[in-house]
Protein backbone atom coordinates (compact mmCIF):
# COMPACT_ATOMS: atom_id res chain seq x y z
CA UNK A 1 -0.19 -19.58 4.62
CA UNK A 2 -1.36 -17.90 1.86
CA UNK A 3 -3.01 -14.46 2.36
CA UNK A 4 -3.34 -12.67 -1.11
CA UNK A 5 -3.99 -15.01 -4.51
CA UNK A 6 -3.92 -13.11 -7.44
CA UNK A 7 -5.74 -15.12 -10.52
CA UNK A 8 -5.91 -14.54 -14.38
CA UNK A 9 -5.94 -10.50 -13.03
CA UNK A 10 -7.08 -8.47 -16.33
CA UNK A 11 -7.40 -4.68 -16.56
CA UNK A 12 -8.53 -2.85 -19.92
CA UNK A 13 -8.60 0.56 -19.96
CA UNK A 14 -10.99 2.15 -22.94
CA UNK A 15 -9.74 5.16 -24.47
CA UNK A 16 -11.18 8.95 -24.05
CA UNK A 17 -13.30 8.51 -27.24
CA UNK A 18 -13.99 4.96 -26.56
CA UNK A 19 -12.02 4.61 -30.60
CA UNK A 20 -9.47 2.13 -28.83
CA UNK A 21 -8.88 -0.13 -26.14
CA UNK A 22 -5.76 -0.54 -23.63
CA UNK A 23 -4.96 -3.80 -22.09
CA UNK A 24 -3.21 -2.67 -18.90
CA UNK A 25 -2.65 -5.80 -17.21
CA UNK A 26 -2.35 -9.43 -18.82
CA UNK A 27 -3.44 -12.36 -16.78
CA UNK A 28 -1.70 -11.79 -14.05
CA UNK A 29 -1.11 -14.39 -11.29
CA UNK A 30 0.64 -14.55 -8.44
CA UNK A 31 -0.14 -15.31 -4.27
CA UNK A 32 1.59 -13.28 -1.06
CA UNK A 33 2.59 -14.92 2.05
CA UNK A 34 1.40 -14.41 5.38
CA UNK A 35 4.35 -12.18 6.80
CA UNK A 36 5.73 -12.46 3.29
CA UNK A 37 7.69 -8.81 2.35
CA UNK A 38 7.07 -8.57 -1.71
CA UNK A 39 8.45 -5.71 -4.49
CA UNK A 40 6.97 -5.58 -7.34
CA UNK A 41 8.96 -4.00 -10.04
CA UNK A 42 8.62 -2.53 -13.35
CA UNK A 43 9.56 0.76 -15.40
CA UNK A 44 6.92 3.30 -16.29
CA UNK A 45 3.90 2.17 -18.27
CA UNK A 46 4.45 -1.56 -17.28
CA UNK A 47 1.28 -1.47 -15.42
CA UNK A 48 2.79 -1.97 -11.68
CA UNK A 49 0.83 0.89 -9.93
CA UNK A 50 -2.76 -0.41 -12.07
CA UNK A 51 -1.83 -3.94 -10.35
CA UNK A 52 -1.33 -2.00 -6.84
CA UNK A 53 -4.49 0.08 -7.49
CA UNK A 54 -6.78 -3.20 -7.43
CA UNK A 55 -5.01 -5.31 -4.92
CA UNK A 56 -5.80 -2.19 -2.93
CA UNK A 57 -9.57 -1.97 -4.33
CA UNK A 58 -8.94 1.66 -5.67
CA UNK A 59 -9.57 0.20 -9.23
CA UNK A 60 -11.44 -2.59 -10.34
CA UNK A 61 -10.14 -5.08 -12.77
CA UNK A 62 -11.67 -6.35 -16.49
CA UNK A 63 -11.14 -9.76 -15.27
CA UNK A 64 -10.14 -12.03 -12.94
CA UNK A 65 -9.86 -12.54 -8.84
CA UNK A 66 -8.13 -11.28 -5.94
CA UNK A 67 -8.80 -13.10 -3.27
CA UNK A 68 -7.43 -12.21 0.71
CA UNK A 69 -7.67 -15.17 2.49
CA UNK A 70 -11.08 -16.18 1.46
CA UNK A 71 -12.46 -12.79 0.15
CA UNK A 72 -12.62 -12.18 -3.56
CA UNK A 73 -12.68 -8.10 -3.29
CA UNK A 74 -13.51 -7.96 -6.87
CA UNK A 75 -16.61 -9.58 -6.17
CA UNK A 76 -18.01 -6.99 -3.32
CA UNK A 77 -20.54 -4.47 -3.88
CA UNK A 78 -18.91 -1.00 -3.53
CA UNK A 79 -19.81 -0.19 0.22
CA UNK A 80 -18.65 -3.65 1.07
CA UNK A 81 -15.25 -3.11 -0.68
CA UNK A 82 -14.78 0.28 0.99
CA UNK A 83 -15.42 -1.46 4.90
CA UNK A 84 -13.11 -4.31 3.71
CA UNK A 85 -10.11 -1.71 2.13
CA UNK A 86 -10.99 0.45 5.62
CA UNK A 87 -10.18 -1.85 7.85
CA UNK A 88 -8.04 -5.04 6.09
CA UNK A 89 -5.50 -2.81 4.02
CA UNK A 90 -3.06 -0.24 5.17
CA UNK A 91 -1.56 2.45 2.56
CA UNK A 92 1.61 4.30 2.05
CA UNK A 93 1.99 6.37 -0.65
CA UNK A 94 4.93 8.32 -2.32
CA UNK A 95 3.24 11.88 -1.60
CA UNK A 96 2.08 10.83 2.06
CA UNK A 97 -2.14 12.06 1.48
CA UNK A 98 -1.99 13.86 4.56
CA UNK A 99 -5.12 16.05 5.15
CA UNK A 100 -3.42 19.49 5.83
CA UNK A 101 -5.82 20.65 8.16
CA UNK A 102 -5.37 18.02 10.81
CA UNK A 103 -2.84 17.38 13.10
CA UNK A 104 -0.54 14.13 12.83
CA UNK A 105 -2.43 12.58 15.73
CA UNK A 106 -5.62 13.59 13.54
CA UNK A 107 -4.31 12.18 10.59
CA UNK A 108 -3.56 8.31 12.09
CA UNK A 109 -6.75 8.03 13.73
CA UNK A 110 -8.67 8.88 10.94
CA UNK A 111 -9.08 5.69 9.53
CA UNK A 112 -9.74 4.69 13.29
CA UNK A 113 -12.66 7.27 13.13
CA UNK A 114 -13.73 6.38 9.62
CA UNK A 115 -14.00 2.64 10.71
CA UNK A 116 -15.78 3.57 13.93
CA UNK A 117 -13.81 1.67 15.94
CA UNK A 118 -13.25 4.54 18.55
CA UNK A 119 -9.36 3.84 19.10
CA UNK A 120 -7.48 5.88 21.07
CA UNK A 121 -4.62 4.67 22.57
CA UNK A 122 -1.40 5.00 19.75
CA UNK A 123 0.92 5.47 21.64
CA UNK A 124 3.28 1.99 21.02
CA UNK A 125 2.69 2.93 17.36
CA UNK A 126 3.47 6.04 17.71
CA UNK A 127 6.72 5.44 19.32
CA UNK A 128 7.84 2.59 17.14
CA UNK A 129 8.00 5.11 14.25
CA UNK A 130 9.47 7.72 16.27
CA UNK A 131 6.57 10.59 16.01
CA UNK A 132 5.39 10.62 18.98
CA UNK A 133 6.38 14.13 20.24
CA UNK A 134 5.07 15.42 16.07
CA UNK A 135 1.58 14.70 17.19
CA UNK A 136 0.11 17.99 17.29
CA UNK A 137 1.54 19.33 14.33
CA UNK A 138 0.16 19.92 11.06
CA UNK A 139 1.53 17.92 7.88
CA UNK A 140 3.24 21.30 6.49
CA UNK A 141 5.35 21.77 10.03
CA UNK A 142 6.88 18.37 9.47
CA UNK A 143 9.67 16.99 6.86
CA UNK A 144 9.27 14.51 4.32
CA UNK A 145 10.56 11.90 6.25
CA UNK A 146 8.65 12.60 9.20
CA UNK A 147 5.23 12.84 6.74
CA UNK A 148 5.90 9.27 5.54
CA UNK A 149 6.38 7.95 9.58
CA UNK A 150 3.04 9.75 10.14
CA UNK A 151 1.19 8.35 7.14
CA UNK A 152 2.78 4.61 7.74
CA UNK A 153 1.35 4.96 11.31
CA UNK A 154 -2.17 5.70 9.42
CA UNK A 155 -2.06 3.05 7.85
CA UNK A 156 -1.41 0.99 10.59
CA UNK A 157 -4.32 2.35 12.93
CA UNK A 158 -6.64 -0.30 12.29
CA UNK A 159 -4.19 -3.06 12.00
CA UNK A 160 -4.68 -4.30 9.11
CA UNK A 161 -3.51 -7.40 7.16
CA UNK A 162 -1.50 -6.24 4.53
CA UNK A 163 0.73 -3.26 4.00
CA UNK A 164 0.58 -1.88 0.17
CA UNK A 165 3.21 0.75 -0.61
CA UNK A 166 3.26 2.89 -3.58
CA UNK A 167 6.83 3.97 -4.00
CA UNK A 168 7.08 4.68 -0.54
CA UNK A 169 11.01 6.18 -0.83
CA UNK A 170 10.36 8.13 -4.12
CA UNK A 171 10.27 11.75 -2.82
CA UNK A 172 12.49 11.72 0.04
CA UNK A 173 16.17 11.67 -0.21
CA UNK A 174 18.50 8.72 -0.06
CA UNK A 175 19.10 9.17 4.05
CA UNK A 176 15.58 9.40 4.67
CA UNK A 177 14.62 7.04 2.35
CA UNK A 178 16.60 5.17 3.83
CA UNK A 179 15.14 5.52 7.30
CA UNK A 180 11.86 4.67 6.02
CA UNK A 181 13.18 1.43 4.48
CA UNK A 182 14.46 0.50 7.75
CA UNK A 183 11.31 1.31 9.13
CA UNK A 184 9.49 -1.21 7.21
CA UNK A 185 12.11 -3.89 7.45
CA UNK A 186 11.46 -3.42 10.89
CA UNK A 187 7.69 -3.86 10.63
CA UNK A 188 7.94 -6.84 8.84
CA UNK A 189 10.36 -8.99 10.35
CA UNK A 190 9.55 -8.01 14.03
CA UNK A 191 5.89 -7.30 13.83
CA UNK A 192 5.35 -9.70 11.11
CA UNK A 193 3.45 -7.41 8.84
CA UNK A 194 2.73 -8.63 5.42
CA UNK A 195 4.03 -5.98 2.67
CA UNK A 196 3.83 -5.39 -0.50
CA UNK A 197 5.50 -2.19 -2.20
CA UNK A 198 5.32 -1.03 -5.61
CA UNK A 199 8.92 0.54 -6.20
CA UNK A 200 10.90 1.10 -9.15
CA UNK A 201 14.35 0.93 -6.49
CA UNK A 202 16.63 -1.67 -6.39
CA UNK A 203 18.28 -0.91 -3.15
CA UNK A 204 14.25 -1.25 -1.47
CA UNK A 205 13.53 -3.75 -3.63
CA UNK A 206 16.67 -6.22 -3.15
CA UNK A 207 15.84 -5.72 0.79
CA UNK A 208 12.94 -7.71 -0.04
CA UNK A 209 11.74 -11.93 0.42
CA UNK A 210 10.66 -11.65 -3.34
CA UNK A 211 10.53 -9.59 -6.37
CA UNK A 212 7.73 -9.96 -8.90
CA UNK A 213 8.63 -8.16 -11.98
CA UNK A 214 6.28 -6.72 -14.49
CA UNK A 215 6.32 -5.27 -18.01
CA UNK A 216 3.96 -4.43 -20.46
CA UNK A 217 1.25 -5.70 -17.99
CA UNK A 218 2.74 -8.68 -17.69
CA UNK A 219 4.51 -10.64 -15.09
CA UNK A 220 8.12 -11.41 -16.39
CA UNK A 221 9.67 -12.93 -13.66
């Protein structure tokens, strides 16, 4: 079953002085299995992390739909977009986004909070990604690795349907990177998670159902 359809996706960026215009993506299509575990690859500039930006509904797009299940998000009003990315998309990204003033158990429920859903109870996510005894410390007491654990479990708070991942290895080093990767192998194929994770690694990327390559806002491949 199809979860995310991406259709005739356009994104044109006008410059400072509004003298010229930048076409960031190019008609872009492409759908996203239910459980499906997606890279989507491309080298700086190619317009991989614009695409990730609006599946996410951080960005809106020039043109075109993107549609989960049967919600176009680029059709919703702005308050509407922000319930739908609160509590249908979870986000990992490469620097974590950890407020530093709250503790790790502070930082997962706060999309909890945010959503008003008055959860609780973490503790089987908590100890599927291994933080459980981090929980009341404070994002600059914890490693890299452990950061990333914390922010994947944020993003999994409200349980949402699909997983977006902005280079979620890229700052950590090759053995915790490769913890994490393992980590969301894990969430897909046992929990069934749908993910899709912007990366510019093979190794992550290869560990992957698909890969949808990209360049020059284009999709390639």
């Amino acid at each position: 079953m199809q979860i995310l359809t991406v259709s005739g996706l356009q994104k044109t960026y006008t410059t400072r002085f509004g003298s010229s215009k930048v076409q960031a993506l190019k008609n872009v299509n492409f759908t996203v299995e239910s459980g499906e575990y997606v890279a989507i690859m491309g080298e700086s500039g190619s317009g991989k992390t614009t695409l990730l930006n609006i599946l996410g509904g951080l960005d809106k797009a020039t043109g075109g739909s993107v549609c989960y299940d049967d919600t176009d998000i680029t059709k919703l009003a702005d308050t509407a977009l922000a319930d739908f990315r609160l509590n249908k998309i979870g986000f990992v990204f490469q620097f974590y986004d950890l407020i530093p003033e709250l503790t790790a158990k502070e930082n997962i429920l706060l999309p909890s909070k945010l959503a008003k859903k008055g959860k609780t109870d973490i503790s089987d996510t908590v100890k599927k990604l291994g933080v459980e005894n981090l929980l009341g410390r404070y994002p600059s007491e914890l490693s890299g690795g452990q950061q990333q654990r914390v922010a994947i479990a944020r993003a999994l708070v409200n349980d949402p349907s699909v997983l977006l991942c902005d280079e979620p290895t890229g700052n950590l080093d090759v053995s915790t990177g490769n913890d994490v990767l393992s980590l969301l192998i894990d969430l897909n194929r046992n929990d069934n998670r749908t993910i899709v994770i912007v990366t510019h690694d093979n190794q992550l990327a290869e560990k992957c159902d698909r890969i949808i390559r990209i360049s020059d806002g284009k999709i390639t491949d």
